[in-house]
PDB file of N, CA and C in Angstrom:
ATOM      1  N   UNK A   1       0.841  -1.165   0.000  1.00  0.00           N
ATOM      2  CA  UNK A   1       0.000   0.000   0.000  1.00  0.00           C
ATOM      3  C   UNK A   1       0.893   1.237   0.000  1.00  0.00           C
ATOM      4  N   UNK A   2       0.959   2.243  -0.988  1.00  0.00           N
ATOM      5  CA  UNK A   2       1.091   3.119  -0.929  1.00  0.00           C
ATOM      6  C   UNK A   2       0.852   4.309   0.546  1.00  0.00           C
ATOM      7  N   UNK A   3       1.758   5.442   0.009  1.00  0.00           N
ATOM      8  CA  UNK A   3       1.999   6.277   1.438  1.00  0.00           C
ATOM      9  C   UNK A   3       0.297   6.736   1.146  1.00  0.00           C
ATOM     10  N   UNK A   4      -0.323   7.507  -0.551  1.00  0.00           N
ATOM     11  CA  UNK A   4      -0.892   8.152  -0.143  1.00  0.00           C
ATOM     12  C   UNK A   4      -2.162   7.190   0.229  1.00  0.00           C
ATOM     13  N   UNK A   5      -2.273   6.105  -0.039  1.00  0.00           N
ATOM     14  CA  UNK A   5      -3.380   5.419   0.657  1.00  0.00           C
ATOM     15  C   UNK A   5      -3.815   4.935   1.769  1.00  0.00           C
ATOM     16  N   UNK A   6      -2.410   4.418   2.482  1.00  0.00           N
ATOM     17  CA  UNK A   6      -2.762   4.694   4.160  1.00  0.00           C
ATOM     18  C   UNK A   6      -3.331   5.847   4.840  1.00  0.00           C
ATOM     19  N   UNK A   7      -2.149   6.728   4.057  1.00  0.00           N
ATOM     20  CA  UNK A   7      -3.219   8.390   4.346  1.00  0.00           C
ATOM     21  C   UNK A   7      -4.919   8.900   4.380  1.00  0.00           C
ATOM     22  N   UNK A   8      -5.594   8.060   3.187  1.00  0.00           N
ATOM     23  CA  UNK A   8      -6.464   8.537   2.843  1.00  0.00           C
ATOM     24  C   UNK A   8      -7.701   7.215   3.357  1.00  0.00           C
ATOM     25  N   UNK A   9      -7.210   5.797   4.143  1.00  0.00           N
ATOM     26  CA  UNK A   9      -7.887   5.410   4.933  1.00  0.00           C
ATOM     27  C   UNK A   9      -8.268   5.909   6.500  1.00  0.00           C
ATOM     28  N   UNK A  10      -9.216   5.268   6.297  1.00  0.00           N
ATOM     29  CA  UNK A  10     -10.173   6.239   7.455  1.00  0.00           C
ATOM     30  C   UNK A  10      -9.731   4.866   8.909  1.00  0.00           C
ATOM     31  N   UNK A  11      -9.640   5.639  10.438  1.00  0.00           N
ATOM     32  CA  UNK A  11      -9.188   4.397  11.360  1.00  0.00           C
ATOM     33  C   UNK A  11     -10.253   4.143  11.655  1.00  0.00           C
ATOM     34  N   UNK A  12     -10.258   3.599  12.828  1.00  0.00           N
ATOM     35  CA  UNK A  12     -11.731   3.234  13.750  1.00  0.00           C
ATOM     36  C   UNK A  12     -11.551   3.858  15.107  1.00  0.00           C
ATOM     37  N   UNK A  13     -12.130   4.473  15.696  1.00  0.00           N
ATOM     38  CA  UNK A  13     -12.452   4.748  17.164  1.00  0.00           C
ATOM     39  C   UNK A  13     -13.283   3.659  18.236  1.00  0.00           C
ATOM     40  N   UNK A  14     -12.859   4.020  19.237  1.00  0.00           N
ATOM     41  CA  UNK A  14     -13.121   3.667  20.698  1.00  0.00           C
ATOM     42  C   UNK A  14     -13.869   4.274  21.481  1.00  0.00           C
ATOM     43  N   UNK A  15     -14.947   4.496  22.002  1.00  0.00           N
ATOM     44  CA  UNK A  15     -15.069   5.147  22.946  1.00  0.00           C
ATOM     45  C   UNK A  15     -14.727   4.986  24.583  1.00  0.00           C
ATOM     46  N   UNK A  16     -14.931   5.486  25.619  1.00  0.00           N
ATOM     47  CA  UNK A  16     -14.328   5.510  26.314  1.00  0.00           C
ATOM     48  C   UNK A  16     -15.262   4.299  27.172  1.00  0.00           C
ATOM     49  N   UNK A  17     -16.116   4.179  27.037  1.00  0.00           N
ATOM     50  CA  UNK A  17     -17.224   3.044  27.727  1.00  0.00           C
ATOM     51  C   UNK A  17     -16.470   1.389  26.860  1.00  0.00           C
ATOM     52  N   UNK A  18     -16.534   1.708  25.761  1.00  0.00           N
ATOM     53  CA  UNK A  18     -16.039   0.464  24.991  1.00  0.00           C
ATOM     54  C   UNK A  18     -14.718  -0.174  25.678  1.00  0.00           C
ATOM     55  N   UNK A  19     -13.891   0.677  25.839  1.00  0.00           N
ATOM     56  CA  UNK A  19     -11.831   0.322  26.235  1.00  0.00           C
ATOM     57  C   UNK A  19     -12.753   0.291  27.867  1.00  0.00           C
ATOM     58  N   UNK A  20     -13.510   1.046  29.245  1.00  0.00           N
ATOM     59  CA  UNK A  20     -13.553   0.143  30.067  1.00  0.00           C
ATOM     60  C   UNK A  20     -14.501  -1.130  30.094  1.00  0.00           C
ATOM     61  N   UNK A  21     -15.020  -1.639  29.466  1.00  0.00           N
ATOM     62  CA  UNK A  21     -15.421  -2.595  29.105  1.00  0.00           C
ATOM     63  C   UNK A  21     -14.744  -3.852  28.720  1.00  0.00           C
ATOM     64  N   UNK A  22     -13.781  -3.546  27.317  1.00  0.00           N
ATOM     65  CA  UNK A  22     -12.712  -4.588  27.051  1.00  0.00           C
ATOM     66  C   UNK A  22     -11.660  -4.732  28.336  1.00  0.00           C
ATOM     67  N   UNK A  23     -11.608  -3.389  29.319  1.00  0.00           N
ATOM     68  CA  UNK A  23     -10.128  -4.130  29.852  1.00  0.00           C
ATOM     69  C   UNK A  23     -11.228  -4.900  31.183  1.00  0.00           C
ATOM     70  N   UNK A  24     -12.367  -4.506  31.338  1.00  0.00           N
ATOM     71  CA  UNK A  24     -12.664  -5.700  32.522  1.00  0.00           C
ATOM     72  C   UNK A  24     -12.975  -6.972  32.218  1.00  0.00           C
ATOM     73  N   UNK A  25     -13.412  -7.198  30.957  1.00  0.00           N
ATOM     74  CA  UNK A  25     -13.678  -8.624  30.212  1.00  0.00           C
ATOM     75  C   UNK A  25     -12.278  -9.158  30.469  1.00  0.00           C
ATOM     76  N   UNK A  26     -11.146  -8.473  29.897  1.00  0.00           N
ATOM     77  CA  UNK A  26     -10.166  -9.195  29.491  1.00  0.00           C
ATOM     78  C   UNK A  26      -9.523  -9.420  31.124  1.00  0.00           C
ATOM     79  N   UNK A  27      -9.535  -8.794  32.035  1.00  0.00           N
ATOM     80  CA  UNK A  27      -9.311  -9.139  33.466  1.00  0.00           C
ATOM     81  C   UNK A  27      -9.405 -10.453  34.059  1.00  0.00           C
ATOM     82  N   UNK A  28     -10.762 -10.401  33.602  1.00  0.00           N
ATOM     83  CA  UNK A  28     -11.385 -12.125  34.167  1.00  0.00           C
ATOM     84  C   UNK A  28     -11.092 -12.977  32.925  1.00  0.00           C
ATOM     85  N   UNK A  29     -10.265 -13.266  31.835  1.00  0.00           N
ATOM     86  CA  UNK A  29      -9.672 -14.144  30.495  1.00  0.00           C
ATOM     87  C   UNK A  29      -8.816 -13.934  30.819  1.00  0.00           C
ATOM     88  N   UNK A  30      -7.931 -14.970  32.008  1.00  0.00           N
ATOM     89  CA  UNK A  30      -6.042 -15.322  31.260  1.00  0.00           C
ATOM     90  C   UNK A  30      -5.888 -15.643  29.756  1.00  0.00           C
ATOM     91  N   UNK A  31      -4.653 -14.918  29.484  1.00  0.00           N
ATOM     92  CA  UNK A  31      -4.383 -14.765  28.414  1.00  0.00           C
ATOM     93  C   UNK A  31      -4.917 -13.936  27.463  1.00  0.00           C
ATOM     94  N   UNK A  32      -5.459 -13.751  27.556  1.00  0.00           N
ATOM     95  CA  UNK A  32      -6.475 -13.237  26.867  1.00  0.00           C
ATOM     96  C   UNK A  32      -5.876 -10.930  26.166  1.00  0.00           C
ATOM     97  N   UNK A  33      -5.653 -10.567  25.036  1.00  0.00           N
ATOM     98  CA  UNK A  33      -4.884  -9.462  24.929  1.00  0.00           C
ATOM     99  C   UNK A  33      -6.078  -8.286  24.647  1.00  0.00           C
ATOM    100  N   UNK A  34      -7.023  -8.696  23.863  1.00  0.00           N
ATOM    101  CA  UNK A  34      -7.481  -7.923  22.855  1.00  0.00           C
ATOM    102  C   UNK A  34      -8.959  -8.463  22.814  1.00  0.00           C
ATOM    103  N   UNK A  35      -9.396  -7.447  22.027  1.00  0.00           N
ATOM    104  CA  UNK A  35     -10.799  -8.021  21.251  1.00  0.00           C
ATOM    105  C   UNK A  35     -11.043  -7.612  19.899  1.00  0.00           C
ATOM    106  N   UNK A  36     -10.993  -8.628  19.544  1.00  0.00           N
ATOM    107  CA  UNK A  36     -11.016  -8.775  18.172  1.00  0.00           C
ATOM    108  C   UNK A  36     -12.333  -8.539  17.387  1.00  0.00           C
ATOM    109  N   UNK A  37     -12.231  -7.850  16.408  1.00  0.00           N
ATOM    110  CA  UNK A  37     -13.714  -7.280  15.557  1.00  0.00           C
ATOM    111  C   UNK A  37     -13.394  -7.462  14.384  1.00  0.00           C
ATOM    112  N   UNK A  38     -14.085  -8.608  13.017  1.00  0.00           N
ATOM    113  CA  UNK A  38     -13.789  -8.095  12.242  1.00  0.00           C
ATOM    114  C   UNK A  38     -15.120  -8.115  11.212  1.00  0.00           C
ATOM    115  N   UNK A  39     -15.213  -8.185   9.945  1.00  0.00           N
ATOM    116  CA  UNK A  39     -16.631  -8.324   9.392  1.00  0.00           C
ATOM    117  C   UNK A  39     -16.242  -9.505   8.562  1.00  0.00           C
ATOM    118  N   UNK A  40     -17.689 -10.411   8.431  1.00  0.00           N
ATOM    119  CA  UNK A  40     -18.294 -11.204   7.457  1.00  0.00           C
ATOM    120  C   UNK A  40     -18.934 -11.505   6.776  1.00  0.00           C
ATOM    121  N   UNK A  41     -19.376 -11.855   5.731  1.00  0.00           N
ATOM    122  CA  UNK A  41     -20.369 -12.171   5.072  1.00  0.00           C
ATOM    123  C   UNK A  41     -21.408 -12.861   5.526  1.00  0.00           C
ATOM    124  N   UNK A  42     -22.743 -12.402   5.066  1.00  0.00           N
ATOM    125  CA  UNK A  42     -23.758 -13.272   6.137  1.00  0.00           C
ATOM    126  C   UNK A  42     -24.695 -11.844   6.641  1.00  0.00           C
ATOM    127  N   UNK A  43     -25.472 -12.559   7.271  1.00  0.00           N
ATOM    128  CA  UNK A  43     -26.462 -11.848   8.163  1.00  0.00           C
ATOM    129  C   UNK A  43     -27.418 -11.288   7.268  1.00  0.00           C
ATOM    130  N   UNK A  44     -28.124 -10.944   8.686  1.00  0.00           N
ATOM    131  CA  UNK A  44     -29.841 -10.480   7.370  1.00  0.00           C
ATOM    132  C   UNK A  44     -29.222  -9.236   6.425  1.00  0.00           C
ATOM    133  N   UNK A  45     -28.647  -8.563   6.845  1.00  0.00           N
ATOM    134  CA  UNK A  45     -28.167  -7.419   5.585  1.00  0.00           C
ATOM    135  C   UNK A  45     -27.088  -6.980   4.792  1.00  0.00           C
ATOM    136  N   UNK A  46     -26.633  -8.494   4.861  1.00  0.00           N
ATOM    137  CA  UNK A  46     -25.317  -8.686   4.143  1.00  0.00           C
ATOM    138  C   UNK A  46     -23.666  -9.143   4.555  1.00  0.00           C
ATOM    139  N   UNK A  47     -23.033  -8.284   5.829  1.00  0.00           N
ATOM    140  CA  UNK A  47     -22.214  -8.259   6.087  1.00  0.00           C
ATOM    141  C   UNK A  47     -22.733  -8.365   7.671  1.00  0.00           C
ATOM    142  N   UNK A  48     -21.916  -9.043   8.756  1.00  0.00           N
ATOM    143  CA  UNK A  48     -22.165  -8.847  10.542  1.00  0.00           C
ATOM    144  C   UNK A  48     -20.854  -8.846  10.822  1.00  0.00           C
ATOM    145  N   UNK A  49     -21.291  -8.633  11.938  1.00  0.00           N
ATOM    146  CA  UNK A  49     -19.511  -7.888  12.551  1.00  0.00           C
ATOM    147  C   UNK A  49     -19.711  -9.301  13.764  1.00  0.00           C
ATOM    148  N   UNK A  50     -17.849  -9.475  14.285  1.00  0.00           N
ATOM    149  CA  UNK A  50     -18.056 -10.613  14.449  1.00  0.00           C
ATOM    150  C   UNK A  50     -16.877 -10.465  15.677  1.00  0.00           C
ATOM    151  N   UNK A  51     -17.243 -10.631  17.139  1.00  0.00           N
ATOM    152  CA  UNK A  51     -16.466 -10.390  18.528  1.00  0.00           C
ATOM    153  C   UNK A  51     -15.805 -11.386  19.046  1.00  0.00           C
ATOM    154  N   UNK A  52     -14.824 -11.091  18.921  1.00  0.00           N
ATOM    155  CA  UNK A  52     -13.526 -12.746  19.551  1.00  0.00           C
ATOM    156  C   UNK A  52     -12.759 -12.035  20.951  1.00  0.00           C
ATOM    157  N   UNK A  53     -12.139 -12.883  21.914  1.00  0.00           N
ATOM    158  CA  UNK A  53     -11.338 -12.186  22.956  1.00  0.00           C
ATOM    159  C   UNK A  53      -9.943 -13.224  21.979  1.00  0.00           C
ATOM    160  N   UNK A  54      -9.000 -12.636  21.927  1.00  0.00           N
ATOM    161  CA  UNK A  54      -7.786 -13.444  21.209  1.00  0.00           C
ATOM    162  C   UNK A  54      -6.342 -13.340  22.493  1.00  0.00           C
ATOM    163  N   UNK A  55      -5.300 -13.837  22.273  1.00  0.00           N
ATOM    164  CA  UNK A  55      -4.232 -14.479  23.226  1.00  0.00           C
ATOM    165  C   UNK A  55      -3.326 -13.948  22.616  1.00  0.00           C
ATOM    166  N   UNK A  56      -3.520 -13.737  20.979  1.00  0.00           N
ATOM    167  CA  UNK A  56      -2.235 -13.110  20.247  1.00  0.00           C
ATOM    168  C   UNK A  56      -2.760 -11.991  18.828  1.00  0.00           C
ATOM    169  N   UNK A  57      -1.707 -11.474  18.586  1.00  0.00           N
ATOM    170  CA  UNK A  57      -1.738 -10.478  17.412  1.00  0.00           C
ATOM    171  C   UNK A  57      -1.512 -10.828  16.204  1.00  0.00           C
ATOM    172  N   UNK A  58      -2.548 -10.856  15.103  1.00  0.00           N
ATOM    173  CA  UNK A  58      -1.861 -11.606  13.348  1.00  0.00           C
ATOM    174  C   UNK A  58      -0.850 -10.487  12.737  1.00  0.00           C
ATOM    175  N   UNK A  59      -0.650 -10.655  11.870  1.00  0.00           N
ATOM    176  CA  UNK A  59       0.373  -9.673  11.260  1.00  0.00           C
ATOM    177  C   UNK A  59       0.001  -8.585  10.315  1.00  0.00           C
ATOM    178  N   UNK A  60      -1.286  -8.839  10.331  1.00  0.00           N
ATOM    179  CA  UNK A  60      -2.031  -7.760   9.308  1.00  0.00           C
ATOM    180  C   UNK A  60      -3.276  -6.988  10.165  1.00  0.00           C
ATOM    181  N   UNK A  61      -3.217  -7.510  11.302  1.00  0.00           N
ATOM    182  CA  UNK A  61      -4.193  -6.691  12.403  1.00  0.00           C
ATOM    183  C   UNK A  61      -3.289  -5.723  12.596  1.00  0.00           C
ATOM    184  N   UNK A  62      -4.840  -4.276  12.677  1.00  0.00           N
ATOM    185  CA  UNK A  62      -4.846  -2.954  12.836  1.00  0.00           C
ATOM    186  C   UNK A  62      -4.968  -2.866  14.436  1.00  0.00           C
ATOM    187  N   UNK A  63      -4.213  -1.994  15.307  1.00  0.00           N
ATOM    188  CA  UNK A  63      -4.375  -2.310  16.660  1.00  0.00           C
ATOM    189  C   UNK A  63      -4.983  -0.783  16.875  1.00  0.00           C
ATOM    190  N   UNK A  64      -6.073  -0.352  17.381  1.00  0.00           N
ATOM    191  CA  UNK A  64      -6.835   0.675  17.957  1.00  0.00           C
ATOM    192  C   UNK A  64      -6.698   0.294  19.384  1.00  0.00           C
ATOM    193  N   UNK A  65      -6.245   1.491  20.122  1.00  0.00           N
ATOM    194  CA  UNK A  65      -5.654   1.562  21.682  1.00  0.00           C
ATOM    195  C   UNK A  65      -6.344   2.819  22.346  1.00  0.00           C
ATOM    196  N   UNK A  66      -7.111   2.320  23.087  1.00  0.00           N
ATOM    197  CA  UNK A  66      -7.429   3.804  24.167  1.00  0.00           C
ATOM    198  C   UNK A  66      -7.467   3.027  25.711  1.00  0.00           C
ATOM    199  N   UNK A  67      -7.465   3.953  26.705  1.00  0.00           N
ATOM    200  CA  UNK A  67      -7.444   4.131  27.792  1.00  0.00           C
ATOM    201  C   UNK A  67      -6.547   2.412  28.487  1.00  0.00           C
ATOM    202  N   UNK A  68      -5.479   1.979  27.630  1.00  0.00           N
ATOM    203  CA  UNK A  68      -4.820   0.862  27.934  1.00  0.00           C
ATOM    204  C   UNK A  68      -5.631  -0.567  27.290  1.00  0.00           C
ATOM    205  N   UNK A  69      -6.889  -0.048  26.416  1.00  0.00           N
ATOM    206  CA  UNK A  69      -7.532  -1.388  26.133  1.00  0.00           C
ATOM    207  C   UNK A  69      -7.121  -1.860  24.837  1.00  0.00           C
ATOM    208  N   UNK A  70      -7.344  -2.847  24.143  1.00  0.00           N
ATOM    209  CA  UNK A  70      -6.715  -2.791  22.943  1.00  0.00           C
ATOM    210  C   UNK A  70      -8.224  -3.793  22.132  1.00  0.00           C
ATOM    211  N   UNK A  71      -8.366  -3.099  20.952  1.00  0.00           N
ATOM    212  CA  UNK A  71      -8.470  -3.567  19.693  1.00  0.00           C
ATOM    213  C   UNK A  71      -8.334  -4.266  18.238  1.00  0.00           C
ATOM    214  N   UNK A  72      -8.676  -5.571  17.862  1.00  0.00           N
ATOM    215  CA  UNK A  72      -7.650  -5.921  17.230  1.00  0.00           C
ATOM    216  C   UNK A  72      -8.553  -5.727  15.269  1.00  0.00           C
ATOM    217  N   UNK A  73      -8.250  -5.219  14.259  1.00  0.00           N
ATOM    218  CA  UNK A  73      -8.884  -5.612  13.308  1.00  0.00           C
ATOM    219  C   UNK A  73      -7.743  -5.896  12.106  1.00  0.00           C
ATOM    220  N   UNK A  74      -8.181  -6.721  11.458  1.00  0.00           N
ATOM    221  CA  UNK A  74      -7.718  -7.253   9.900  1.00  0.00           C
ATOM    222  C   UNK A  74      -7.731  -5.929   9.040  1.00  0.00           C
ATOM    223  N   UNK A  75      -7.028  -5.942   8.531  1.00  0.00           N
ATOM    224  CA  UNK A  75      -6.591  -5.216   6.710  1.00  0.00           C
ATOM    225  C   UNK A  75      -8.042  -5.145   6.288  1.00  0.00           C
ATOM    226  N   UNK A  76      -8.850  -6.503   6.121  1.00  0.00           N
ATOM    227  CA  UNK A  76      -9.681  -6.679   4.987  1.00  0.00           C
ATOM    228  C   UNK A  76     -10.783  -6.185   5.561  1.00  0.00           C
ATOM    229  N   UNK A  77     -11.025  -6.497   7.095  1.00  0.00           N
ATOM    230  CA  UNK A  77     -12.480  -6.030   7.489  1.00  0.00           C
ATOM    231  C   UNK A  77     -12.085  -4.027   7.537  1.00  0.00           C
ATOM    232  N   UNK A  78     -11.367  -3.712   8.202  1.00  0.00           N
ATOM    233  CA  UNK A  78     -10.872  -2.065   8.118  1.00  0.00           C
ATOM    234  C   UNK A  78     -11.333  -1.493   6.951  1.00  0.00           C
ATOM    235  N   UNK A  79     -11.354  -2.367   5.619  1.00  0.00           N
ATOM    236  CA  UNK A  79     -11.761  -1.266   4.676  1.00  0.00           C
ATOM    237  C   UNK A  79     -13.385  -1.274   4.630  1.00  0.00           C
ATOM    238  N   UNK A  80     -13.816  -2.079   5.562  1.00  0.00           N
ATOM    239  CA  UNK A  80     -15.663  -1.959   5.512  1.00  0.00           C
ATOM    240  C   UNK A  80     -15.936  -1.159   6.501  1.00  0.00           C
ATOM    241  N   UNK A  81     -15.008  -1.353   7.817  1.00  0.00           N
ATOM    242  CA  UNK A  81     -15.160  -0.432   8.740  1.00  0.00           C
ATOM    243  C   UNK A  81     -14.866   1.302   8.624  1.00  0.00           C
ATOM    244  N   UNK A  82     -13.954   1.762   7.901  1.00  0.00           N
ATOM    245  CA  UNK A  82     -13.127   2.807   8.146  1.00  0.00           C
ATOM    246  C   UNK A  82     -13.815   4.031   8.556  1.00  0.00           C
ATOM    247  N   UNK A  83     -13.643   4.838   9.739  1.00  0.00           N
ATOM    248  CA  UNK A  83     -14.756   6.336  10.178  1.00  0.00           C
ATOM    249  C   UNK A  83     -15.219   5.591  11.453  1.00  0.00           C
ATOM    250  N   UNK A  84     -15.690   4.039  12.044  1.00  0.00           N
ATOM    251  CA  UNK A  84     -16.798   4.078  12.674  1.00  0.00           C
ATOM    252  C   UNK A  84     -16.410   4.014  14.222  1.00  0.00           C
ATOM    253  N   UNK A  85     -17.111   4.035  14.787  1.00  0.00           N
ATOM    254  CA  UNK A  85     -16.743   4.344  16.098  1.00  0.00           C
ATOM    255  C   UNK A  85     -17.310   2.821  16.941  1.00  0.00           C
ATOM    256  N   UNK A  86     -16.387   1.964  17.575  1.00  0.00           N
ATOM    257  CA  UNK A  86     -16.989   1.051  18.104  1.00  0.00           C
ATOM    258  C   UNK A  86     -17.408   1.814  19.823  1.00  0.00           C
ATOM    259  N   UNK A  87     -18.484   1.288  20.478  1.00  0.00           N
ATOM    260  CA  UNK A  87     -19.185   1.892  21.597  1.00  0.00           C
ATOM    261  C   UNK A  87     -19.754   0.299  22.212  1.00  0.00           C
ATOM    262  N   UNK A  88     -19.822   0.972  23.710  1.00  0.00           N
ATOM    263  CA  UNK A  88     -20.774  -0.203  24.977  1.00  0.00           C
ATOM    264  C   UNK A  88     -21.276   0.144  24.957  1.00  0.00           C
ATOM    265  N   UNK A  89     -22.624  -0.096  25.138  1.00  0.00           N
ATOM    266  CA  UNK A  89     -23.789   0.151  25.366  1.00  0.00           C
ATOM    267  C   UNK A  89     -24.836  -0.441  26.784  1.00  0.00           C
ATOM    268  N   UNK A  90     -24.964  -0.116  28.111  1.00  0.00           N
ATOM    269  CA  UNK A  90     -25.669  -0.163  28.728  1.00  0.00           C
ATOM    270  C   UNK A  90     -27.488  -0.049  28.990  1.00  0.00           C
ATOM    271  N   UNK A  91     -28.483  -0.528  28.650  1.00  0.00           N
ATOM    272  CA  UNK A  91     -29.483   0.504  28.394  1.00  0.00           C
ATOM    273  C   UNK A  91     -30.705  -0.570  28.775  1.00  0.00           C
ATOM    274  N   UNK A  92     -31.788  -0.047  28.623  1.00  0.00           N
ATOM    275  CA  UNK A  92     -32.826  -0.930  29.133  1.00  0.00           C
ATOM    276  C   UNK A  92     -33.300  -2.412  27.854  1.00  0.00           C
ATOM    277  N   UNK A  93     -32.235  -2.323  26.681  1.00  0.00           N
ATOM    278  CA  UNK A  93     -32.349  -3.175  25.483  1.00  0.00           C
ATOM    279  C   UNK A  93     -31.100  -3.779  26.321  1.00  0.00           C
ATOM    280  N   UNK A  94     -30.767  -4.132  27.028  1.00  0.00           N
ATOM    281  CA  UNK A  94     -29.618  -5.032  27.408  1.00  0.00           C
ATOM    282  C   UNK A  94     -28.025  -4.021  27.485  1.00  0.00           C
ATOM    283  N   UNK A  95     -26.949  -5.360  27.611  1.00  0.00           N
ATOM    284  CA  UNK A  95     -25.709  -4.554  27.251  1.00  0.00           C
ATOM    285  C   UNK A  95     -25.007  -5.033  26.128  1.00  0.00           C
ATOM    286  N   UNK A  96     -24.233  -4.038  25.384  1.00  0.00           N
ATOM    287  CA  UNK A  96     -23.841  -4.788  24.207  1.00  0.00           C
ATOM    288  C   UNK A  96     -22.859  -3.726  23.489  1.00  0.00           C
ATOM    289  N   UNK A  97     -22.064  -4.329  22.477  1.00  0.00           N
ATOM    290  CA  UNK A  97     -20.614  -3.536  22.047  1.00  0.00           C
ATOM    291  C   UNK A  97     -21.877  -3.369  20.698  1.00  0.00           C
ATOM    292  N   UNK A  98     -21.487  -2.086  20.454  1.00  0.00           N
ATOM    293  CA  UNK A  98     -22.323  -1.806  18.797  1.00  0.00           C
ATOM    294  C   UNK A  98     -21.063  -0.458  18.334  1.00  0.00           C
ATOM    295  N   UNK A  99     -21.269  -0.704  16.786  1.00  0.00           N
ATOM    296  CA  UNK A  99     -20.213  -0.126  15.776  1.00  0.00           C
ATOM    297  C   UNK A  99     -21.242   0.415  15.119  1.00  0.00           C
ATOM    298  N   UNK A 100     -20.987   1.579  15.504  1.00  0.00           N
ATOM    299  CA  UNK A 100     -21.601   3.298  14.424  1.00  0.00           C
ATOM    300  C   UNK A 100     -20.551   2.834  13.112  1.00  0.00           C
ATOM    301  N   UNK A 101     -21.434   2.839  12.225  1.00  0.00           N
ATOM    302  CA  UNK A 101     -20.604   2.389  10.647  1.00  0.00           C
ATOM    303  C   UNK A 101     -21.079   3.533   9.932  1.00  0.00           C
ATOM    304  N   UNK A 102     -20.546   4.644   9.111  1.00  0.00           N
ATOM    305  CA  UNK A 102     -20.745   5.859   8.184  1.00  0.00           C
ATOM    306  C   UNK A 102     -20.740   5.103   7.167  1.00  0.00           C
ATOM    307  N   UNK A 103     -20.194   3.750   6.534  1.00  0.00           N
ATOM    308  CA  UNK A 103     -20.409   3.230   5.454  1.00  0.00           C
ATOM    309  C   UNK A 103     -21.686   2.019   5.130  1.00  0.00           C
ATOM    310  N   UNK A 104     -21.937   1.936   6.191  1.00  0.00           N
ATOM    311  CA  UNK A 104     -23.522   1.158   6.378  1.00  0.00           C
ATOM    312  C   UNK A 104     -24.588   2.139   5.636  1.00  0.00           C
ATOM    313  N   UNK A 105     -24.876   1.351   4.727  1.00  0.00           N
ATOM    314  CA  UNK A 105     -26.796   2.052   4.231  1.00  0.00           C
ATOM    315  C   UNK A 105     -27.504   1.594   4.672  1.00  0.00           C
ATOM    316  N   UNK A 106     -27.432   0.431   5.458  1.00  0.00           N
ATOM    317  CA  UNK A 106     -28.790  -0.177   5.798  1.00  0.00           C
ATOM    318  C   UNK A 106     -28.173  -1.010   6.871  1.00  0.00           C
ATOM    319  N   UNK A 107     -29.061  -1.119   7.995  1.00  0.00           N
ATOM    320  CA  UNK A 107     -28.729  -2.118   9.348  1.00  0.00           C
ATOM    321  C   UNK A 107     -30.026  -2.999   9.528  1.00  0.00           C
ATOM    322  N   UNK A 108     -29.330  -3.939  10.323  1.00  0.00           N
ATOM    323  CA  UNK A 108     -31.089  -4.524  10.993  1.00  0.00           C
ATOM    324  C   UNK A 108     -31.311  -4.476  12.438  1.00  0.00           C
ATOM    325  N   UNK A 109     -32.318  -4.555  12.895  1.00  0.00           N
ATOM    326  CA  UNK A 109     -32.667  -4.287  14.394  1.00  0.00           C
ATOM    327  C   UNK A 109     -31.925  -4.279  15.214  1.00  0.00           C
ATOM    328  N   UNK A 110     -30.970  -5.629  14.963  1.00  0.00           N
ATOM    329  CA  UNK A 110     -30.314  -6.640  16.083  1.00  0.00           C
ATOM    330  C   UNK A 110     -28.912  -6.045  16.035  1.00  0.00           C
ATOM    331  N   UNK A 111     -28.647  -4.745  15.138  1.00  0.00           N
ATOM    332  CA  UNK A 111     -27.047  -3.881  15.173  1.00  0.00           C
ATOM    333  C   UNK A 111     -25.917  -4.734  14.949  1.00  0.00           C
ATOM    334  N   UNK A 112     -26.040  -6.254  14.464  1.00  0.00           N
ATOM    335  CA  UNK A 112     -25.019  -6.562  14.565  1.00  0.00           C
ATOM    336  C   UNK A 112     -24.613  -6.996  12.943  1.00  0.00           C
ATOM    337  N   UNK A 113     -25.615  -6.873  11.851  1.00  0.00           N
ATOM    338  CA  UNK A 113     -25.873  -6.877  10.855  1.00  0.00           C
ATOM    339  C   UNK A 113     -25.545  -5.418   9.497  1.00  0.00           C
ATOM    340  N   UNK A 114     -24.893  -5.157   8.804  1.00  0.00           N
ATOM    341  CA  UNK A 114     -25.133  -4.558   7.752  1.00  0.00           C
ATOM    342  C   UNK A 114     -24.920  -4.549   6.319  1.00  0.00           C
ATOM    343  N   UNK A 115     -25.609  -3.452   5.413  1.00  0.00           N
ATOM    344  CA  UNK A 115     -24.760  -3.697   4.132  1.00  0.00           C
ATOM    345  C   UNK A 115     -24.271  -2.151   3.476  1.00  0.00           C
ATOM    346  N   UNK A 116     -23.470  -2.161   2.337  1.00  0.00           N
ATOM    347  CA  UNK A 116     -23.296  -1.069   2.288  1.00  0.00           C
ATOM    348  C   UNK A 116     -23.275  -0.504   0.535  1.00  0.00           C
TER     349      UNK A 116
END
C-alpha cells in the first residue's frame, strides 16, 4: 500500500465506555490481549460484525488503543469499517458492544448486521 493510501484510509475509534469494558472482560480471560472485531459475510443485511477475545496479534491486524484497552482488526475487514466508532452500550435493550458504521446504508434491528 502506498503512502498516499494509508493516508487517505479512514481508522476506527473507541469510545471511552467500549476500552472500560474490554479491559474488565479481558481481566477475568487469562491470556487473553485484545478483542477482536472483524466483518463477514452473512447476516440479514449482508455483512455482521463478528467479537472474539484473542491471546495473540496476526500480522495484518490494525491495533486501535485507548485508555490501555486494545483492539484488534484485519486489513480486509478495516476497509468496511473505516470512520466508525466502536461503543458499549448499557441501556434498558440489554448490554452490548455496537459499531456506528458511516459506510452502512442499511442495518437490521439486532445492530449486529449490515450492508453497504
Amino acid at each position: 500500500m502506498g503512502a498516499d493510501a494509508k493516508t487517505t484510509m479512514k481508522t476506527v475509534e473507541l469510545s471511552e465506555s467500549a476500552a472500560r469494558r474490554i479491559l474488565k472482560i479481558i481481566a477475568n480471560e487469562p491470556g487473553k490481549i485484545a478483542l477482536r472485531v472483524s466483518v463477514e459475510g452473512g447476516g440479514c443485511s449482508g455483512f455482521s460484525y463478528k467479537f472474539d477475545l484473542v491471546s495473540a496479534r496476526n500480522d495484518d491486524d490494525v491495533a486501535i488503543e485507548k485508555d490501555g484497552a486494545t483492539v484488534l482488526i484485519d486489513d480486509l475487514s478495516l476497509v468496511y469499517m473505516g470512520g466508525s466508532v466502536i461503543d458499549f452500550v448499557d441501556d434498558l435493550m440489554g448490554q452490548s458492544f455496537q459499531i456506528r458504521n458511516p459506510n452502512a446504508v442499511a442495518s437490521c434491528g439486532c445492530g449486529t448486521s449490515f450492508s453497504i
